[in-house]
Protein backbone atom coordinates (compact mmCIF):
# COMPACT_ATOMS: atom_id res chain seq x y z
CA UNK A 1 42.46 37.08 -2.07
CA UNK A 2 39.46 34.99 -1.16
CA UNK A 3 36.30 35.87 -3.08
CA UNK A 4 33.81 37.56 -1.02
CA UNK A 5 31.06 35.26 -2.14
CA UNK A 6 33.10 32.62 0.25
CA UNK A 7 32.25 34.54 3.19
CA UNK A 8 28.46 33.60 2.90
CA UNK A 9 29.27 29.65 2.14
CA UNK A 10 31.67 29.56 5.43
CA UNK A 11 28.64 31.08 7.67
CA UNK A 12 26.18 28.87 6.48
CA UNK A 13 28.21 25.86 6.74
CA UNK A 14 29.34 26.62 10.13
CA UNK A 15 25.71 27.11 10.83
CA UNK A 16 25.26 23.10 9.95
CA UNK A 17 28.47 22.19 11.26
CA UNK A 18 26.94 23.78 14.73
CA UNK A 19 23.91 21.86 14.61
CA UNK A 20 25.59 18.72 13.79
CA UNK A 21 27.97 19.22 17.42
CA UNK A 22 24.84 20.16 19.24
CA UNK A 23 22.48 16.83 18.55
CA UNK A 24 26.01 14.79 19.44
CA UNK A 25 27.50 16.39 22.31
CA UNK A 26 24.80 18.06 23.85
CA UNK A 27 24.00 14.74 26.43
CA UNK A 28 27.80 15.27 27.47
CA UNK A 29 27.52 18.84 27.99
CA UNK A 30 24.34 19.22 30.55
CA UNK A 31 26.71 16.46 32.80
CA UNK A 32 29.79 18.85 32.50
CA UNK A 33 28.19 21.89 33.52
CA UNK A 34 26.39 19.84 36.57
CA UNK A 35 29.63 18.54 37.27
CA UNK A 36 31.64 21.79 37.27
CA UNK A 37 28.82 23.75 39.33
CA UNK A 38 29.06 20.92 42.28
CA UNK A 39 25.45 19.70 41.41
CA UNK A 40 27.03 16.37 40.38
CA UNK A 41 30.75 16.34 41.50
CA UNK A 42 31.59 12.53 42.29
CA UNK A 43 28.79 10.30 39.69
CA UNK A 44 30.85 9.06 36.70
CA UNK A 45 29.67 10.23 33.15
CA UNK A 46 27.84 7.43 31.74
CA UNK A 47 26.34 6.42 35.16
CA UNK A 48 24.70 10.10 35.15
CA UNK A 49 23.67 9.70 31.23
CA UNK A 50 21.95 6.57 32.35
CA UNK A 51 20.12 8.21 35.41
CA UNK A 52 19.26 10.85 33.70
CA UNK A 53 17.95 8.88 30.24
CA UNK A 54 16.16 6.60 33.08
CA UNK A 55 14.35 9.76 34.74
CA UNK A 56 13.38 11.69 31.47
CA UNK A 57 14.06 9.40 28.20
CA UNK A 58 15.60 10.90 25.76
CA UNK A 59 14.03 14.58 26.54
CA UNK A 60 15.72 14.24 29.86
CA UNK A 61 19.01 13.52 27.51
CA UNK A 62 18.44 16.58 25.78
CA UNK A 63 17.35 18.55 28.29
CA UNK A 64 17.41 22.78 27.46
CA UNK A 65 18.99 21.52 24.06
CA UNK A 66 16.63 24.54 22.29
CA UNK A 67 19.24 27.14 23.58
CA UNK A 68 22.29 25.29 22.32
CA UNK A 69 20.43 24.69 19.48
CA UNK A 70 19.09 28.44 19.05
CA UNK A 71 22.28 30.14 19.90
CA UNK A 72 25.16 27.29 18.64
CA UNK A 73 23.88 27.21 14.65
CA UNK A 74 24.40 30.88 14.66
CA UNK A 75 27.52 30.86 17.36
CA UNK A 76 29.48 28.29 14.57
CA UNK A 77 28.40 30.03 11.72
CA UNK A 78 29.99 33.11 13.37
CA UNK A 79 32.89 31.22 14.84
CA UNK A 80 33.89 29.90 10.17
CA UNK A 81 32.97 33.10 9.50
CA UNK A 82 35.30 35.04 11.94
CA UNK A 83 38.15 32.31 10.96
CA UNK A 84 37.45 33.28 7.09
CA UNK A 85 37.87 37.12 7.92
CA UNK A 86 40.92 36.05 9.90
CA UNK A 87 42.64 34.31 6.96
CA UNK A 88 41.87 37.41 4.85
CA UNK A 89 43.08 40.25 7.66
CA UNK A 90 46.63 37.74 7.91
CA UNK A 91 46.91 37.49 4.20
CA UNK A 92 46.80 41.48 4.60
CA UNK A 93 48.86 42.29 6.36
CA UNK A 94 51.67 39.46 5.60
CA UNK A 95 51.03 41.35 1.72
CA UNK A 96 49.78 37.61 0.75
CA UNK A 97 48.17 39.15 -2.32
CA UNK A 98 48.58 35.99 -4.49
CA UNK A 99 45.85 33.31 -2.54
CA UNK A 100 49.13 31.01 -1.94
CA UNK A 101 48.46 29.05 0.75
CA UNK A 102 48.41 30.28 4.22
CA UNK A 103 51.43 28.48 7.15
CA UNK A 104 50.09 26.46 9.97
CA UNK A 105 50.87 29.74 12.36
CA UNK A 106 49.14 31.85 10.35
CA UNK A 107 45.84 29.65 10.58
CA UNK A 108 46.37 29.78 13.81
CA UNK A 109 46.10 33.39 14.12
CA UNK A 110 42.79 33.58 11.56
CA UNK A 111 41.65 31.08 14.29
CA UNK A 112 42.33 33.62 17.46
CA UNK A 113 40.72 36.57 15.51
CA UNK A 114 37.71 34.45 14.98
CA UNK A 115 36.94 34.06 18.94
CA UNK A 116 36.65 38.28 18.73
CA UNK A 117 33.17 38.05 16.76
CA UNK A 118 32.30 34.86 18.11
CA UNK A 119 32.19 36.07 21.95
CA UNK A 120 29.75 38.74 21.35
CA UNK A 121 26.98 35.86 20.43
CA UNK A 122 28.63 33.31 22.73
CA UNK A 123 28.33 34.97 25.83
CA UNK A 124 24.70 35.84 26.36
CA UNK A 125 23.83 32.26 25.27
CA UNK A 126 26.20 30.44 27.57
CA UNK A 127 24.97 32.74 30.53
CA UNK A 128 21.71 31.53 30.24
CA UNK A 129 22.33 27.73 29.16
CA UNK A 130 24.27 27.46 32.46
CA UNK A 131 21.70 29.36 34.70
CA UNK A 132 19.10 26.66 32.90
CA UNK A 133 21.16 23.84 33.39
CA UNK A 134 21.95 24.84 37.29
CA UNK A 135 18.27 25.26 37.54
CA UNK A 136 17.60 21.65 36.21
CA UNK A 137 20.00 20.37 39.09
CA UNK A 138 18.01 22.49 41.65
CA UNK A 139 13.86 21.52 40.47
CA UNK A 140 15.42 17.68 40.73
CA UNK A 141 15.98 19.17 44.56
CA UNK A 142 12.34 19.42 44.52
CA UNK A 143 12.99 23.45 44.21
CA UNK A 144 10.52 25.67 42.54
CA UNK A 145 12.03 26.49 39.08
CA UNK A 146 13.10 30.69 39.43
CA UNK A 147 12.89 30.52 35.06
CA UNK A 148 9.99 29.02 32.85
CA UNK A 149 12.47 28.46 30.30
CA UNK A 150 14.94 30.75 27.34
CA UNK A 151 13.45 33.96 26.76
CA UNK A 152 11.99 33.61 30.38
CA UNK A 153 15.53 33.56 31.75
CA UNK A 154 16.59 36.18 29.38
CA UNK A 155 13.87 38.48 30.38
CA UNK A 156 14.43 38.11 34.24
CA UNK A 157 18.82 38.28 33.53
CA UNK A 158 18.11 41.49 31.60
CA UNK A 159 15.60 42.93 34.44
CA UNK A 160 18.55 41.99 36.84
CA UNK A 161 21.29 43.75 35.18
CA UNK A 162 20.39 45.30 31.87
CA UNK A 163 22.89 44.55 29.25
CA UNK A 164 25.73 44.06 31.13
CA UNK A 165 23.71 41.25 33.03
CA UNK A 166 23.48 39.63 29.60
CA UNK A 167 26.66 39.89 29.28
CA UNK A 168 28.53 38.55 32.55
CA UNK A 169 31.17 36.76 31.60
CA UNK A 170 32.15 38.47 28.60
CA UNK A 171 36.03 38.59 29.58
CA UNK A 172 36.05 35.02 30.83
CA UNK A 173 34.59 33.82 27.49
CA UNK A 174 37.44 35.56 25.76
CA UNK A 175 40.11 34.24 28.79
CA UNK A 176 38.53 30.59 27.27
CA UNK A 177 38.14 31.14 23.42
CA UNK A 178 40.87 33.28 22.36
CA UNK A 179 43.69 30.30 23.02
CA UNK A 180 40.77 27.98 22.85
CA UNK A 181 40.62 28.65 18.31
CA UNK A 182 43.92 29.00 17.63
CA UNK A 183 43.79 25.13 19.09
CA UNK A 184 41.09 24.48 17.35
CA UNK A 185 41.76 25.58 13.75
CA UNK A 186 44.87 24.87 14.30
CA UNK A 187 44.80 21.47 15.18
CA UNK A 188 42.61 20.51 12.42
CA UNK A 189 44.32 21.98 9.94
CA UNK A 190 47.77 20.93 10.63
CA UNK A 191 46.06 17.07 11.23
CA UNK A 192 43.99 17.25 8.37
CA UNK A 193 46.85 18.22 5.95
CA UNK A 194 49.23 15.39 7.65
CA UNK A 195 46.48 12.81 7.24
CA UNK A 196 45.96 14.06 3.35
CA UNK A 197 49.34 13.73 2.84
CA UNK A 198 49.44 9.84 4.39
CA UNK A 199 46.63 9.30 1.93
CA UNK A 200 48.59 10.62 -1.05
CA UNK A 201 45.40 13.32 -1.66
CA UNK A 202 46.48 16.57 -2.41
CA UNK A 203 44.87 19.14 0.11
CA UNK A 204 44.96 21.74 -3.15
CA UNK A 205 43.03 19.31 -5.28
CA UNK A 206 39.73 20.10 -3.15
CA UNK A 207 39.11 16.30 -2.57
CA UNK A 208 37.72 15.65 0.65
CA UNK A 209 38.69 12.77 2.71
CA UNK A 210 35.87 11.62 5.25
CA UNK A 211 37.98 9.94 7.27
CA UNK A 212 41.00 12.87 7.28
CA UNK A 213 38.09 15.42 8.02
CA UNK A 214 36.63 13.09 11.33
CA UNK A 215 40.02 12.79 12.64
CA UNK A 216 41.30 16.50 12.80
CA UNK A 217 38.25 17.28 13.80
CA UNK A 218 38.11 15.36 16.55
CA UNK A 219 41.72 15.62 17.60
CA UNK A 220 41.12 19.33 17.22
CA UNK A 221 38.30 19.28 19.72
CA UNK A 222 40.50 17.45 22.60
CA UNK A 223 43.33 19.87 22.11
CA UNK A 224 40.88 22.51 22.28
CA UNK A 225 38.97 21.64 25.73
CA UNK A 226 42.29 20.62 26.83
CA UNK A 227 43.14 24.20 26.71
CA UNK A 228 40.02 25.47 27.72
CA UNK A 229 38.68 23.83 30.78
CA UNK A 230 40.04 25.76 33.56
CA UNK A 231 38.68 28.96 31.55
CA UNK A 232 35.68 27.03 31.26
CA UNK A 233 34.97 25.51 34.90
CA UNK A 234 35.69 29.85 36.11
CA UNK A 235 33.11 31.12 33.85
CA UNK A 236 30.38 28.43 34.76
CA UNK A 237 30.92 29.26 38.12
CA UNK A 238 30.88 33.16 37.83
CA UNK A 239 28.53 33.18 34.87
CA UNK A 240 25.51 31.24 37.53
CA UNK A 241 27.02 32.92 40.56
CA UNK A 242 23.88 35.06 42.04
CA UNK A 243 24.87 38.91 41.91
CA UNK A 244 27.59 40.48 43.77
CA UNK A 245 28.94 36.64 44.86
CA UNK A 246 32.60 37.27 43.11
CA UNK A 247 33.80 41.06 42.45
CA UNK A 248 35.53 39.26 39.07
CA UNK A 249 37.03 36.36 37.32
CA UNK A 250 40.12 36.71 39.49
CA UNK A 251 38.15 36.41 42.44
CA UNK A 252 36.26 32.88 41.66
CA UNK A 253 39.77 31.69 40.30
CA UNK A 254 41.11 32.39 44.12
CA UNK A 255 38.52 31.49 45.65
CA UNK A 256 38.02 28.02 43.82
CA UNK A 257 41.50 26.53 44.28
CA UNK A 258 41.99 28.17 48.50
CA UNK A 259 38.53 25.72 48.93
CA UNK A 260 38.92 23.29 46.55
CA UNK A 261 42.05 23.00 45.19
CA UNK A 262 43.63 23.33 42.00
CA UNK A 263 42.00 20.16 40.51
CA UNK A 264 38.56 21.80 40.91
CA UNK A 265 39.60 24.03 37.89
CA UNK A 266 39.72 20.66 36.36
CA UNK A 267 35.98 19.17 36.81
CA UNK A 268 34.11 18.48 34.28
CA UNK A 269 37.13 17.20 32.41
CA UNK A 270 35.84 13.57 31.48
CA UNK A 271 32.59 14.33 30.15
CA UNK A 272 34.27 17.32 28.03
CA UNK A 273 36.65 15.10 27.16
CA UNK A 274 34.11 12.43 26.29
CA UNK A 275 32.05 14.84 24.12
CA UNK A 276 35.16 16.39 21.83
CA UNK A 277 36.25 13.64 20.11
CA UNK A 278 32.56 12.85 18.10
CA UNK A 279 31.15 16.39 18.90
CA UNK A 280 33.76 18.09 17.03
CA UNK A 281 34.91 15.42 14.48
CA UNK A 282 30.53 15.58 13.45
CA UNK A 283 31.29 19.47 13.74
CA UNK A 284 33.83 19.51 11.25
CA UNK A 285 32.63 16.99 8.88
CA UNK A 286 28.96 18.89 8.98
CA UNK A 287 30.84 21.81 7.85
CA UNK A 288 32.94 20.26 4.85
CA UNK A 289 29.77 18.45 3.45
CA UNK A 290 27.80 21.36 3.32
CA UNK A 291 30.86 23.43 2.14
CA UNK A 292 31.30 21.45 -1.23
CA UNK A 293 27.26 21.18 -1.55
CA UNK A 294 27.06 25.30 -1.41
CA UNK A 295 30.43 25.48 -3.89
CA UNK A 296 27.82 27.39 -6.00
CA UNK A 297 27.79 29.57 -4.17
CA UNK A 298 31.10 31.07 -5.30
């Protein structure tokens, strides 16, 4: 089994691999969440980038990137460690005691398990990055802003609610990440081992391949949001709903397609689509680079 030592190099490196997604798909993300919330529903993805890099420079580009930024590095690092702990709970209890290499299905399994730990630092975070981002649509209104900025917004959620205010959401982050890994992991592993093979590099030599690593980890990313945008578009709309608006994620999921259709469940699609690809393939290789340069720490 896996030395333990592993466990530390895998949360690290998914730390790096988070900040590496963040600086490249964060532009695409503030247009998918204005575009899912109705703040932006007909403007076509780069036309917004350009208004909004035209209005604010590149700070309007990045706009509440600190609580990606703050809450992502750890959410990753989380994320490679939960799909570590996977691989060694499946190689339990399939009585994998010798380390031989794990099947495509059972990666994709480690990959479900790792959405478990994930969600409990995911969820907070993405309730308050969309309430920020819905608020950035609303002060361009000319609205006064309700939150000064992160721990602001966490402050006044928590005085709402308490915990469970912090947590709204919790059950439609799961709904999105638990199918959401086992695409993920899944993908790139089964893509990455096809493209090693192509190469003629052996996946058990430990060789990387930059350009085997970029791909899968791209590909892995549109397979992923694939899966997960309806999930997604529900729990940005119930996750900045004001209190008592939907009695659950059932309820906004009704609601949604009697007004709007089923496509609705579908907005934001471009832009997420736009932002996998390099978001995810950077994510990936961030997290391979820095793997092999903290080998030591084995």
């Amino acid at each position: 089994i896996m030395s333990s030592e592993s466990a530390l190099k895998s949360f690290l490196s998914g730390g790096f691999g988070g900040v590496c997604t963040v600086i490249i798909g964060h532009p695409f993300d503030l247009i998918k969440v204005r575009i899912q919330t109705g703040a932006a529903a007909n403007s076509s993805t780069f036309g917004m980038l350009g208004k909004m890099f035209a209005s604010g420079g590149i700070r309007g580009i990045y706009r509440g990137v600190s609580a990606p930024l703050t809450a992502v590095t750890p959410m990753f690092a989380v994320s490679f460690w939960g799909y570590d702990m996977g691989k060694r709970i499946v190689q339990y209890a399939t009585n994998n005691t010798h380390g031989t290499n794990l099947s495509i299905s059972q990666l994709c399994m480690a990959g479900g398990i790792s959405a478990i730990p994930c969600t409990v630092v995911m969820t907070p975070s993405e309730r308050i990055k969309c309430l920020l981002q819905v608020q950035a649509n609303e002060v361009e209104k000319g609205k006064k802003p309700k939150y000064t900025g992160l721990m602001d917004c966490a402050k006044q959620v928590y005085k709402e609610g308490g915990i469970r205010s912090i947590y709204k959401g919790t059950g439609a982050t799961l709904l999105r990440d638990i199918p959401g890994s086992i695409a993920w992991f899944g993908t790139y592993e089964l893509v990455k081992k096809e493209l090693m093979r192509i190469q003629n590099i052996d996946p058990a030599s430990g060789q990387l391949s930059p350009l085997a690593v970029l791909s899968a980890g791209g590909f892995a990313g549109v397979v992923c949001w694939t899966i997960q945008i309806p999930a997604d578009t529900l729990k940005s709309r119930f996750q900045t709903a004001s209190p008592g608006q939907y009695t659950g994620i059932l309820d906004v999921y009704q609601r949604l397609v009697k007004e709007e259709g089923h496509s609705a469940l579908f907005r934001g699609f471009r832009p997420a689509m736009i932002r996998a690809f390099p978001a995810n393939a950077a994510c990936f290789f961030g997290m391979e680079v820095s793997r092999e340069a903290l080998s030591f720490l084995d």
